[in-house]
Protein backbone atom coordinates (compact mmCIF):
# COMPACT_ATOMS: atom_id res chain seq x y z
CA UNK A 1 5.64 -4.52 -11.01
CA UNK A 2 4.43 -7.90 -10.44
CA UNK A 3 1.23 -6.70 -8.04
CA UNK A 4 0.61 -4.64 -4.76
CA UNK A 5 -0.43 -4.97 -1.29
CA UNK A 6 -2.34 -2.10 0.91
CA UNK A 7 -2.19 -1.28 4.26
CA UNK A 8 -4.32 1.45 5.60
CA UNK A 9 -3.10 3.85 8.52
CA UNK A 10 -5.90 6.42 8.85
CA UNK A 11 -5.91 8.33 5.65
CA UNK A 12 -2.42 6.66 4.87
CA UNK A 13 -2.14 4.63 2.74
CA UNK A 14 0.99 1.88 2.14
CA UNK A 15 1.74 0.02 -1.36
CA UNK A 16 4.22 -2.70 -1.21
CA UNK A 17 5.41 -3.10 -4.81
CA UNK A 18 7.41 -6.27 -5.52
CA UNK A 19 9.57 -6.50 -8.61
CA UNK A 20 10.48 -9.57 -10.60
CA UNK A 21 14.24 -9.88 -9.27
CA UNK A 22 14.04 -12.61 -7.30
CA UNK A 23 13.00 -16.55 -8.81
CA UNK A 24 9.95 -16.85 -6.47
CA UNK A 25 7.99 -13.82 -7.04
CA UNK A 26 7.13 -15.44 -10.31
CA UNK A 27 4.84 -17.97 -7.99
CA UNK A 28 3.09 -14.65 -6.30
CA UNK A 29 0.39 -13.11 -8.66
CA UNK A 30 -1.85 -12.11 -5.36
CA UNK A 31 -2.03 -10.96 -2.23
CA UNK A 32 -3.41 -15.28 -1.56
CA UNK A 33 -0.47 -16.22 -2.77
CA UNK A 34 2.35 -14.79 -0.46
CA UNK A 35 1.14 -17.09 2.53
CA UNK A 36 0.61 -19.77 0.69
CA UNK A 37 3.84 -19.33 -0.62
CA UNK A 38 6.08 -17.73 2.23
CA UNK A 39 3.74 -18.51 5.14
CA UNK A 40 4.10 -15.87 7.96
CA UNK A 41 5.25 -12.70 5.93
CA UNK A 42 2.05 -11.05 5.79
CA UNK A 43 1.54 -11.23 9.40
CA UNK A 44 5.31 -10.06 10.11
CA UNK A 45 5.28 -7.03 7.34
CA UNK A 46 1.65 -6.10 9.38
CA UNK A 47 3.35 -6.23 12.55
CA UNK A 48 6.52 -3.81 11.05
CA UNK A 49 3.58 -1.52 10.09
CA UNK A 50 2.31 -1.38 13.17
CA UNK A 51 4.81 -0.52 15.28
CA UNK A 52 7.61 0.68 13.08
CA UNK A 53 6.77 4.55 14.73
CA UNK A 54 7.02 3.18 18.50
CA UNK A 55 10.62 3.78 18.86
CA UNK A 56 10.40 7.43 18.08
CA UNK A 57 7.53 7.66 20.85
CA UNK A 58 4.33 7.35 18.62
CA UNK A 59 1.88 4.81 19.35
CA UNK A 60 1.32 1.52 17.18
CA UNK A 61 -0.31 1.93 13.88
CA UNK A 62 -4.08 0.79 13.61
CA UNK A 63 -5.30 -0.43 10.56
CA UNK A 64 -8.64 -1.01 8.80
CA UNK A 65 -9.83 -3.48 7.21
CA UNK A 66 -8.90 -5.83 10.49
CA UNK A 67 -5.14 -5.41 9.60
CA UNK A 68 -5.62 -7.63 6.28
CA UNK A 69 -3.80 -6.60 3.10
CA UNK A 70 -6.05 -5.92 0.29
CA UNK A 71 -5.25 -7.50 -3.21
CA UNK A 72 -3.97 -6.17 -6.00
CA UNK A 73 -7.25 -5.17 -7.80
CA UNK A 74 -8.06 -3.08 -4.47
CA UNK A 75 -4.26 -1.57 -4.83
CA UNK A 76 -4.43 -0.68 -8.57
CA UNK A 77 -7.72 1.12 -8.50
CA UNK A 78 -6.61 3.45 -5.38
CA UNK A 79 -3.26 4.43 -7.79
CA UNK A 80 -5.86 5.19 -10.18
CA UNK A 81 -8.45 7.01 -9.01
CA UNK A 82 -5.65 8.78 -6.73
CA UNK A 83 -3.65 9.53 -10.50
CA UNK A 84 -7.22 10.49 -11.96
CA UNK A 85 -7.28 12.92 -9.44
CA UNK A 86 -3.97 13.83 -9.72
CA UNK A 87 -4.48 14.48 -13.19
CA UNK A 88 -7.74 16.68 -12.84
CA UNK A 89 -5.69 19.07 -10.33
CA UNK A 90 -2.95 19.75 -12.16
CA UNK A 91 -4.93 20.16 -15.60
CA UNK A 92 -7.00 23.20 -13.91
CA UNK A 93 -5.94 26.89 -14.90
CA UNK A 94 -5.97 28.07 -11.15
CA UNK A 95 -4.53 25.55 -8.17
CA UNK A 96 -6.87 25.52 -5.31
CA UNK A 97 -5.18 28.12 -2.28
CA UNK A 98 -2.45 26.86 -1.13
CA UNK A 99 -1.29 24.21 -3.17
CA UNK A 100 2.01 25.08 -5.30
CA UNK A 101 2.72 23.57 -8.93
């Protein structure tokens, strides 16, 4: 995984994970560098976000953080604390009600 990008919808929340298979994601290390590099792709993978639901009936998507993509810092310590959590769960003798292991 070369890095991540967040979106938030409510308590959603999207990680675009980009792999090393094509020449120019060896340029991208950050979030900075996809506009720098491919000017206009944040903006148009934010606008798929937001209304990627509309044809099904579902209003656009709202987004915090004023519809800017985090950086990969931000996007690496949500996996973790979310797997630290994860982790703490399953490692219990009894699952809270209702959850199935």
């Amino acid at each position: 995984m070369k890095f991540c990008i967040s979106f938030y919808d409510g308590i959603a929340c999207s990680v675009i994970l980009l792999f090393e298979a094509y020449e120019i994601l060896f340029q991208l290390n950050d979030v900075d560098d996809i506009e720098k590099e491919m000017p206009g792709l944040l903006a148009a993978t934010v606008e798929w976000f937001k209304i990627y639901k509309m044809p099904d009936g579902k209003p656009p998507n709202e987004f915090a953080f004023n519809a800017k993509p985090k950086n990969r810092d931000f996007a690496l310590e949500i996996i973790k604390t979310l797997n630290d959590q994860w982790k703490d769960l399953m490692s219990r003798d009894n699952a809270p009600d209702g959850l199935a292991r």
